[in-house]
PDB file of N, CA and C in Angstrom:
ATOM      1  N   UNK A   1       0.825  -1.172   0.000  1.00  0.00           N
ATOM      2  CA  UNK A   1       0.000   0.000   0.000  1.00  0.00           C
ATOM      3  C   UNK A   1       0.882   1.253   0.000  1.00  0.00           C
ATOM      4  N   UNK A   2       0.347   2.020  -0.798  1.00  0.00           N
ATOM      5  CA  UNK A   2       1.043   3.478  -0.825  1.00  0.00           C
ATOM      6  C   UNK A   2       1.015   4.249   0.406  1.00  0.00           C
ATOM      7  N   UNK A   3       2.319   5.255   0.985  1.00  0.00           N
ATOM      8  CA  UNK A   3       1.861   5.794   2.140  1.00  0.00           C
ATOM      9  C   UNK A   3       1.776   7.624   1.062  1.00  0.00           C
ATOM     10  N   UNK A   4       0.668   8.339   2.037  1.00  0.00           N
ATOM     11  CA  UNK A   4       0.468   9.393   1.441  1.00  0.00           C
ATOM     12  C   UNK A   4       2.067  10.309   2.171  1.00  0.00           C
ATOM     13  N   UNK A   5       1.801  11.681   1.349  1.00  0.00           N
ATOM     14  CA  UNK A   5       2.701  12.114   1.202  1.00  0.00           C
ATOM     15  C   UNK A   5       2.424  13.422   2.048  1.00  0.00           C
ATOM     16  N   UNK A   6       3.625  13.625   2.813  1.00  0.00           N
ATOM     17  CA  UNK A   6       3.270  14.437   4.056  1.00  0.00           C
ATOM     18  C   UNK A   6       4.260  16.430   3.738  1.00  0.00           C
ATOM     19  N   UNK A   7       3.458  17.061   3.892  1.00  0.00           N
ATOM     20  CA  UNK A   7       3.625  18.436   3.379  1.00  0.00           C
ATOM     21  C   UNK A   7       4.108  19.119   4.820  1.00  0.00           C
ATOM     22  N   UNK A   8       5.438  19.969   4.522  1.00  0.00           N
ATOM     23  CA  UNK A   8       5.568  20.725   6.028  1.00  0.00           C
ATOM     24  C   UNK A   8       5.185  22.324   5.580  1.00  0.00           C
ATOM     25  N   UNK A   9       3.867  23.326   5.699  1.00  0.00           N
ATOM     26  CA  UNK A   9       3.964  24.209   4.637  1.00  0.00           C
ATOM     27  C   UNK A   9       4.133  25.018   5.879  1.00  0.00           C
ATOM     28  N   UNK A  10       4.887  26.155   6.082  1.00  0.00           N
ATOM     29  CA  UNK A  10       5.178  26.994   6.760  1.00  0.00           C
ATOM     30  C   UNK A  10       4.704  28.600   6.760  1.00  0.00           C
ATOM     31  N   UNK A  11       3.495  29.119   7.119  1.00  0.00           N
ATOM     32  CA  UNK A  11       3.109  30.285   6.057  1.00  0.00           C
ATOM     33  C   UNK A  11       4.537  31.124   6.317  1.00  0.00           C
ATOM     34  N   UNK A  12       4.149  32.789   6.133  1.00  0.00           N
ATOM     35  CA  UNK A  12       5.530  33.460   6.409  1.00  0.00           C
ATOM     36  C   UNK A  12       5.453  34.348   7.317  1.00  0.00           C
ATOM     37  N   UNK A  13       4.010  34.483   8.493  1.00  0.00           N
ATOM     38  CA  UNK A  13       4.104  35.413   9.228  1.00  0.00           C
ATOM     39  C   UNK A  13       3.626  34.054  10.650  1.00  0.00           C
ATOM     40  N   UNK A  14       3.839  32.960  10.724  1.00  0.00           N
ATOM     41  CA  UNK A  14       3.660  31.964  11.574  1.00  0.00           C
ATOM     42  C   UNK A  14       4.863  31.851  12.666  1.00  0.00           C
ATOM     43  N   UNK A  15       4.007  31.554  13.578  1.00  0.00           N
ATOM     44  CA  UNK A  15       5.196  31.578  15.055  1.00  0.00           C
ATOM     45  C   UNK A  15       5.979  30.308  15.362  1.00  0.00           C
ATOM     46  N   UNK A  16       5.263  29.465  15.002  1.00  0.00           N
ATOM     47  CA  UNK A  16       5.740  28.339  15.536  1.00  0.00           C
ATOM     48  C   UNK A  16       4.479  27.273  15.685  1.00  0.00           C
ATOM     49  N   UNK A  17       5.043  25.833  16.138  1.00  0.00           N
ATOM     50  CA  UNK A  17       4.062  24.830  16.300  1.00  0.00           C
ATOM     51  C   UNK A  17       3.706  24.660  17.213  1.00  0.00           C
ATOM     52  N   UNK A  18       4.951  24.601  18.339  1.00  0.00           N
ATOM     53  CA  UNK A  18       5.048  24.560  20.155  1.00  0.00           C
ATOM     54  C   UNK A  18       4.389  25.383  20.897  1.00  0.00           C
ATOM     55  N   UNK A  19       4.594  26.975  20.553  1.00  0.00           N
ATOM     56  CA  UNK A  19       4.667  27.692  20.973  1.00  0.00           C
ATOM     57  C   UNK A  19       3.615  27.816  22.641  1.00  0.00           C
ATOM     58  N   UNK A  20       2.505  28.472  21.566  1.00  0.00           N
ATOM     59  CA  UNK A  20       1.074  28.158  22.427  1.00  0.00           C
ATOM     60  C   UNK A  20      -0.153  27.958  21.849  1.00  0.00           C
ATOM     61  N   UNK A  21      -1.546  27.435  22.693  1.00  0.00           N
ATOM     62  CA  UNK A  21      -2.424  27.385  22.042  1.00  0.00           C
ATOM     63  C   UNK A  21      -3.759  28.551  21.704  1.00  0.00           C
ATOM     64  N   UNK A  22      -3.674  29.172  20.573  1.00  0.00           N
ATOM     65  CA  UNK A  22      -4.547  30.221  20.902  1.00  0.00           C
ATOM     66  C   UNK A  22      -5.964  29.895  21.717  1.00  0.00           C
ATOM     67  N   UNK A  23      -6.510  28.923  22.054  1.00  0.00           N
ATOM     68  CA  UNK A  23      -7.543  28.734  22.427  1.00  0.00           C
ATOM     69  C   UNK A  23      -7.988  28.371  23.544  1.00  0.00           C
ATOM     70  N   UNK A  24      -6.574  27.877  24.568  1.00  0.00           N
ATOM     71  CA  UNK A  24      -6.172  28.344  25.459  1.00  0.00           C
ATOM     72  C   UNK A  24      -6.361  29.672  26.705  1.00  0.00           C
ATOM     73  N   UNK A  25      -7.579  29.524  27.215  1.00  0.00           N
ATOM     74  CA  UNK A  25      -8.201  30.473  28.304  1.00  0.00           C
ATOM     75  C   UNK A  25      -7.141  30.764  29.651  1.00  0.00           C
ATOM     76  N   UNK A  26      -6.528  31.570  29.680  1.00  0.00           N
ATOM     77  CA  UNK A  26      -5.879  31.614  30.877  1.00  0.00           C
ATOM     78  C   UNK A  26      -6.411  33.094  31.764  1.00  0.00           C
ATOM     79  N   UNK A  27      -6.040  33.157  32.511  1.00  0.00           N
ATOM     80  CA  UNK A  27      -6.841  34.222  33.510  1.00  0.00           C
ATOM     81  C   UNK A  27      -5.450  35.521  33.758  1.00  0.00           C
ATOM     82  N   UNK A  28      -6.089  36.498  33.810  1.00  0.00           N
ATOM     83  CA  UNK A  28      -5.133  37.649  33.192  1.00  0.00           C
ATOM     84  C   UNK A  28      -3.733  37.417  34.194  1.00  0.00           C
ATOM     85  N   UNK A  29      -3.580  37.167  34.966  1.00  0.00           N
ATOM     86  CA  UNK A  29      -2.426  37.725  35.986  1.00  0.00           C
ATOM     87  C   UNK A  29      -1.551  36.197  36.351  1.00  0.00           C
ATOM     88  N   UNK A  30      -1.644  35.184  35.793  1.00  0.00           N
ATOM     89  CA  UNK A  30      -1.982  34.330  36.141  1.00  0.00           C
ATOM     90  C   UNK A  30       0.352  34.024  36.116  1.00  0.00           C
ATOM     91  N   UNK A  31       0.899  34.884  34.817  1.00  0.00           N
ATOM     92  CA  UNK A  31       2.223  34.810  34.737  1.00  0.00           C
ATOM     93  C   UNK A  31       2.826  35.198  35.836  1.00  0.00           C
ATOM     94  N   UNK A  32       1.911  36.292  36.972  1.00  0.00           N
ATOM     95  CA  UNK A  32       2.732  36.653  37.964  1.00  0.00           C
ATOM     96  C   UNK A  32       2.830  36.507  39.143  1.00  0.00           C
ATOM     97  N   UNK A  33       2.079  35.243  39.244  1.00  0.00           N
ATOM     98  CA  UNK A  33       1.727  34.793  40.245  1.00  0.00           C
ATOM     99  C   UNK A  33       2.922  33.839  40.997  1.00  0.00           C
ATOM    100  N   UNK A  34       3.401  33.731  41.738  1.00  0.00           N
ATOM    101  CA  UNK A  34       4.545  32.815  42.083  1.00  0.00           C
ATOM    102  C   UNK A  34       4.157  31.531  43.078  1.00  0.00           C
ATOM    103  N   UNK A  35       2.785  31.412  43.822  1.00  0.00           N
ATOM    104  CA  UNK A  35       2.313  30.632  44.145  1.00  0.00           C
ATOM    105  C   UNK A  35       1.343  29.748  43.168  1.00  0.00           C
ATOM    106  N   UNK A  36       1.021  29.759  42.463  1.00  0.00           N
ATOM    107  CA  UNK A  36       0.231  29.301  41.267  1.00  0.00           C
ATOM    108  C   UNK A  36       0.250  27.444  41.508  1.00  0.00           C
ATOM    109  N   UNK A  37       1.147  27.250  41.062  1.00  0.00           N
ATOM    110  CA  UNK A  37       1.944  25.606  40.354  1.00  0.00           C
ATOM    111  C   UNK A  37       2.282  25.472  41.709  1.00  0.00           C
ATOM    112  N   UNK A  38       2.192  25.699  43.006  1.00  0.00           N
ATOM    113  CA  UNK A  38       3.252  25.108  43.868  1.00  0.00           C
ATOM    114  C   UNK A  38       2.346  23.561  44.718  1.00  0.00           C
ATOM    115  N   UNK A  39       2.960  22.539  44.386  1.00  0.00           N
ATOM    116  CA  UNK A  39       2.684  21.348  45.236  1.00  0.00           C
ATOM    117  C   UNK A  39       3.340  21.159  46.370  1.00  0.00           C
ATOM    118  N   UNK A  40       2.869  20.396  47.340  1.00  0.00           N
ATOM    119  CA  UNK A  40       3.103  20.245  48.831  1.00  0.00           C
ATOM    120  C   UNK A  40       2.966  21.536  49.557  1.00  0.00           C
ATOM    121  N   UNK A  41       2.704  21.203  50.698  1.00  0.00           N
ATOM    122  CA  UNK A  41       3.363  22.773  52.132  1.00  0.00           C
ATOM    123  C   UNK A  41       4.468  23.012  51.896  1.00  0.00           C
ATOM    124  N   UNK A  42       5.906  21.869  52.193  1.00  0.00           N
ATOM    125  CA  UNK A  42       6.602  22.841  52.078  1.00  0.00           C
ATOM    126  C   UNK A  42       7.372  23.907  51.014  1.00  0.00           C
ATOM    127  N   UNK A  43       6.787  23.600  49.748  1.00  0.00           N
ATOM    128  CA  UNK A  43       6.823  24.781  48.491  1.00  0.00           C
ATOM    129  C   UNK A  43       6.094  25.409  48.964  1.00  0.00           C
ATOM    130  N   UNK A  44       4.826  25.686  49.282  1.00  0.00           N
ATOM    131  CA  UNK A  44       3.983  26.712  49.955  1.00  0.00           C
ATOM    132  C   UNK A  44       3.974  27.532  50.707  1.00  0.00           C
ATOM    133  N   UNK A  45       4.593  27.226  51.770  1.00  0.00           N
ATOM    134  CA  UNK A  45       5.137  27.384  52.984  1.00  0.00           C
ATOM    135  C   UNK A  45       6.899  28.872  51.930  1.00  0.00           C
ATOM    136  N   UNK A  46       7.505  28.238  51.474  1.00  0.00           N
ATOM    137  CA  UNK A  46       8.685  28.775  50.990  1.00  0.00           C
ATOM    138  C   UNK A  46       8.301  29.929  50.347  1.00  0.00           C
ATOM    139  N   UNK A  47       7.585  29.877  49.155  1.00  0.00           N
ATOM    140  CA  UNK A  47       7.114  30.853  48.575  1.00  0.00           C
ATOM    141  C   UNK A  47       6.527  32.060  48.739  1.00  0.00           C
ATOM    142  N   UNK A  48       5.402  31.227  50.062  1.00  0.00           N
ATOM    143  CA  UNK A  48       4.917  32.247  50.866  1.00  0.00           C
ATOM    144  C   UNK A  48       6.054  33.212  51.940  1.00  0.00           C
ATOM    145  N   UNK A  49       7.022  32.767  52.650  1.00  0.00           N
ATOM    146  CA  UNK A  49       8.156  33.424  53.056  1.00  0.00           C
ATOM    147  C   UNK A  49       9.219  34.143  51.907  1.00  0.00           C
ATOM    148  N   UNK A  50       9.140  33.950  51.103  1.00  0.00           N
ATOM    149  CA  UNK A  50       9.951  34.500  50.285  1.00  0.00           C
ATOM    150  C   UNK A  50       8.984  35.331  49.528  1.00  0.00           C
ATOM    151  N   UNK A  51       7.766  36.147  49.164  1.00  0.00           N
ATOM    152  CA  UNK A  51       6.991  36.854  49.227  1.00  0.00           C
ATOM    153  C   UNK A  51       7.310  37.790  50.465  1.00  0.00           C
ATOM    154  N   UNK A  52       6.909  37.505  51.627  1.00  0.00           N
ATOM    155  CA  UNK A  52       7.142  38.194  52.825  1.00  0.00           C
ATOM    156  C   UNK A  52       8.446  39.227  52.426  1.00  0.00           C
ATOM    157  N   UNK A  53       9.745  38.654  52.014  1.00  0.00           N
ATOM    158  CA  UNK A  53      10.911  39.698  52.407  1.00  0.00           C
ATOM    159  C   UNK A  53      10.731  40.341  50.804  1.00  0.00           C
ATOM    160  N   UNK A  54      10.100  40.536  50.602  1.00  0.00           N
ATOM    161  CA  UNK A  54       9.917  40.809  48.721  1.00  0.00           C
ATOM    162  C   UNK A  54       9.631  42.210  49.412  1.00  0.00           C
ATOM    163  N   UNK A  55      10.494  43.876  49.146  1.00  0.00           N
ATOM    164  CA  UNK A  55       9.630  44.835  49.547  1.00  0.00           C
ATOM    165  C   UNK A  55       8.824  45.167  48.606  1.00  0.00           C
ATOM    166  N   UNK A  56       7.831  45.993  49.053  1.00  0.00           N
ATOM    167  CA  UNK A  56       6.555  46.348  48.979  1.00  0.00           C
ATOM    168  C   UNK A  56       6.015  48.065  48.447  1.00  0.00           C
ATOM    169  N   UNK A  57       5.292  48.250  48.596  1.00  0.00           N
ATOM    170  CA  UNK A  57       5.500  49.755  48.229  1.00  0.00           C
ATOM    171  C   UNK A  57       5.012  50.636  49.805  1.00  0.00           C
ATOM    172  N   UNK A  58       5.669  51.338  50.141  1.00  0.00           N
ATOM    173  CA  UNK A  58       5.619  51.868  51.230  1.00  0.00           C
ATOM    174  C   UNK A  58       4.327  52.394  52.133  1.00  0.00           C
ATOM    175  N   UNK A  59       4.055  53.341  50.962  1.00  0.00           N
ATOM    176  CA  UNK A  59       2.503  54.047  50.439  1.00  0.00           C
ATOM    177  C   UNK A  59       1.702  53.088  50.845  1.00  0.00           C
ATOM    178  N   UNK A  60       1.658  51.758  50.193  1.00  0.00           N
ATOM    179  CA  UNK A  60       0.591  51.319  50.568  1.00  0.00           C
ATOM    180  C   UNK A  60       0.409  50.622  51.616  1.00  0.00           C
ATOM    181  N   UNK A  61       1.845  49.808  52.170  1.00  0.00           N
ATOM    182  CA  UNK A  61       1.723  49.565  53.716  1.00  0.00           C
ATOM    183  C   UNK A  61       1.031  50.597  54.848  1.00  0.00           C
ATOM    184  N   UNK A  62       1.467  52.154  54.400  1.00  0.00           N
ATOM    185  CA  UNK A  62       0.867  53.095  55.740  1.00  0.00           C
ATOM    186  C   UNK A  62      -0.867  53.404  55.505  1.00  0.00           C
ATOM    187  N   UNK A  63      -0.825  53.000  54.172  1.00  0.00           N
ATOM    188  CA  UNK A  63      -2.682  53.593  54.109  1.00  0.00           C
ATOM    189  C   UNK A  63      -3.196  52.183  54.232  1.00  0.00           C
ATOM    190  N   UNK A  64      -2.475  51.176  54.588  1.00  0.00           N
ATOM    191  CA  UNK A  64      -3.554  49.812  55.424  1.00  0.00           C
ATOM    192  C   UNK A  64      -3.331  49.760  56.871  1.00  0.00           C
ATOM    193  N   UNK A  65      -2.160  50.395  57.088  1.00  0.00           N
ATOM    194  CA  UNK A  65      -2.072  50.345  58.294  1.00  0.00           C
ATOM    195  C   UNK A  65      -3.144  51.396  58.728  1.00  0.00           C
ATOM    196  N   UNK A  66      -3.135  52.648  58.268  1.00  0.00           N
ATOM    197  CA  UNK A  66      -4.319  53.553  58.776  1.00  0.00           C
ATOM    198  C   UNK A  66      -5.612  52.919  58.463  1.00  0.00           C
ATOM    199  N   UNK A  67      -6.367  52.632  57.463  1.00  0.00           N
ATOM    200  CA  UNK A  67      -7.765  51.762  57.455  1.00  0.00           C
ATOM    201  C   UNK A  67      -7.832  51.080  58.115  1.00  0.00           C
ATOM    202  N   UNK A  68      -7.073  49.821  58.398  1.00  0.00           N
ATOM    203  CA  UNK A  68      -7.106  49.198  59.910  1.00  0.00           C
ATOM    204  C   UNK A  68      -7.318  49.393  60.999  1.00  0.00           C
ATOM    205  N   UNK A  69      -6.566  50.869  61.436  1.00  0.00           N
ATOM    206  CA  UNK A  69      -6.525  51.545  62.735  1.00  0.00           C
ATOM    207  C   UNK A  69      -8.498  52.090  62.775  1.00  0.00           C
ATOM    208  N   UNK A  70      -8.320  52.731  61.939  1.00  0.00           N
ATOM    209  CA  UNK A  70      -9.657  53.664  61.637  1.00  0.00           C
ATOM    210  C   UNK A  70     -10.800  52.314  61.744  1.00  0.00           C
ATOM    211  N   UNK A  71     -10.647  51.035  61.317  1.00  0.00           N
ATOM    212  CA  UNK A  71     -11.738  50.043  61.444  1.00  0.00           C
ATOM    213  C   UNK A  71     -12.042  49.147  62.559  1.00  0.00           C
ATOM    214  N   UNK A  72     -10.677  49.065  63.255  1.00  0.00           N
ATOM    215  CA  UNK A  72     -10.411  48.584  64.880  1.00  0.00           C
ATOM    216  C   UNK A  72     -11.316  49.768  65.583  1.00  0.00           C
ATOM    217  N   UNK A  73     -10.924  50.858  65.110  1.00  0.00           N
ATOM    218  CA  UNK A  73     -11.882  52.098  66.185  1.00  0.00           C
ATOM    219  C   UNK A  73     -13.421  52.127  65.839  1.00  0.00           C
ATOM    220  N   UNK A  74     -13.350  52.039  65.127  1.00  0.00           N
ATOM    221  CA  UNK A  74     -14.739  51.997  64.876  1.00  0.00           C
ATOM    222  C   UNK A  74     -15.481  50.976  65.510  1.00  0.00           C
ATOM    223  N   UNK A  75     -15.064  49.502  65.016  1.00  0.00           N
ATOM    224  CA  UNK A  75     -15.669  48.669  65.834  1.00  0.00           C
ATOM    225  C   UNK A  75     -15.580  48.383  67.302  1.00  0.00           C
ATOM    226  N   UNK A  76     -14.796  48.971  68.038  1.00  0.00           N
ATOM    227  CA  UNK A  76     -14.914  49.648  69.538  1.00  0.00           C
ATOM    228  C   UNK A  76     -15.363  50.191  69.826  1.00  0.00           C
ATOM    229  N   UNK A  77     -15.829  51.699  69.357  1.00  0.00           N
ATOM    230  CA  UNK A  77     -16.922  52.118  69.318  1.00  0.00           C
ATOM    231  C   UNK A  77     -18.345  51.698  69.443  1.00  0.00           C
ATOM    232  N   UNK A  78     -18.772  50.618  68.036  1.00  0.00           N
ATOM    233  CA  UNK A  78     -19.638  50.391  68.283  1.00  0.00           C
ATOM    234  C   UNK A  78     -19.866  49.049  69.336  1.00  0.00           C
ATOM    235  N   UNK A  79     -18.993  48.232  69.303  1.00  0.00           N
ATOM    236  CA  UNK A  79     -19.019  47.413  70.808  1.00  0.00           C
ATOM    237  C   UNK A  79     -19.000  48.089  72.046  1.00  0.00           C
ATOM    238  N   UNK A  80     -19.118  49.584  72.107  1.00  0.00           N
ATOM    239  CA  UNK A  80     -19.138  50.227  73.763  1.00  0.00           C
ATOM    240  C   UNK A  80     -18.080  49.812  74.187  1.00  0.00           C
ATOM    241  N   UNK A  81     -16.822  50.022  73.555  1.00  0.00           N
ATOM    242  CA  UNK A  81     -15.547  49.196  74.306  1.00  0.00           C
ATOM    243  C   UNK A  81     -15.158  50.611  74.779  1.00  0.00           C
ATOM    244  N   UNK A  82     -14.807  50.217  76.768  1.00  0.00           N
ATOM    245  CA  UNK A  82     -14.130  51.529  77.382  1.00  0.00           C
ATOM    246  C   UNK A  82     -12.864  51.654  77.726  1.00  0.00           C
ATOM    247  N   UNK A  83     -11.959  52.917  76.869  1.00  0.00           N
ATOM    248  CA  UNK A  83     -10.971  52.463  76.851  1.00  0.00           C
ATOM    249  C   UNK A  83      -9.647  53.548  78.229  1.00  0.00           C
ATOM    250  N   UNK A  84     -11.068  53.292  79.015  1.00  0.00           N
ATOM    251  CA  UNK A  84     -10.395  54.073  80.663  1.00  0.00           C
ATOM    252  C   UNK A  84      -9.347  52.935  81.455  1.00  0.00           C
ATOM    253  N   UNK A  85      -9.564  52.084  80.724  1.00  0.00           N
ATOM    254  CA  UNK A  85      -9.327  50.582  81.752  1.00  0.00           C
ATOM    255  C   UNK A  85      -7.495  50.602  81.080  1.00  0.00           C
ATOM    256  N   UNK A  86      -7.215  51.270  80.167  1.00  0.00           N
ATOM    257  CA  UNK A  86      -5.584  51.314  79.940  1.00  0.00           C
ATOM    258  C   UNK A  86      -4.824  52.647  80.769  1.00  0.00           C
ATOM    259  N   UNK A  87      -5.797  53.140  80.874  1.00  0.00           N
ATOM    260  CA  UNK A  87      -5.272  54.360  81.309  1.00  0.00           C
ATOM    261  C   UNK A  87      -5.611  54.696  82.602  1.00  0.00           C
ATOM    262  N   UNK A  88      -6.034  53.792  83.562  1.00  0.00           N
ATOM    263  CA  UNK A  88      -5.924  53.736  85.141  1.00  0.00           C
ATOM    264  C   UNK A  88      -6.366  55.155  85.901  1.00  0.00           C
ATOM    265  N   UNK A  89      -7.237  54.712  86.598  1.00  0.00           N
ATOM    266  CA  UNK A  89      -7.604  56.039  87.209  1.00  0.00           C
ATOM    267  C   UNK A  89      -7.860  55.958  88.623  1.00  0.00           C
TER     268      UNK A  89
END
């Protein structure tokens, strides 16, 4: 039996075969994620510590630290929490 005859046609603005699949749904952020792929705790565990010493942007550490403050007070507030009992009288 004859075997047919196999064509490699390459157009001229084509990327490749490997590359990727356009049809392929991935979720936008998904390259920058560094926990993504990680199996077991202790990859988990690592990644997540090595995140930790990663700095940060400054700015936004002090305006969570203030919303925090401002949302701790608040909800003391509304729990009637009295706060004479630190300050001794």
């Amino acid at each position: 039996m004859r075997k047919n005859r196999q064509f490699d046609y390459n157009p001229r603005y084509y990327e490749g075969k490997g590359k990727t699949n356009p049809y392929k749904i991935e979720p936008k952020f998904d390259q920058f994620r560094t926990t993504l792929n990680n199996r077991g705790l202790k990859n988990k565990i690592n990644t997540a510590l090595a995140d930790t010493k990663r700095a940060g942007d400054r700015n936004l550490k002090i305006r969570l630290a203030v919303v925090l403050a401002i949302l701790i007070l608040i909800a003391l507030y509304i729990l009637d929490f009295d706060l004479s009992i630190f300050f001794g009288s």
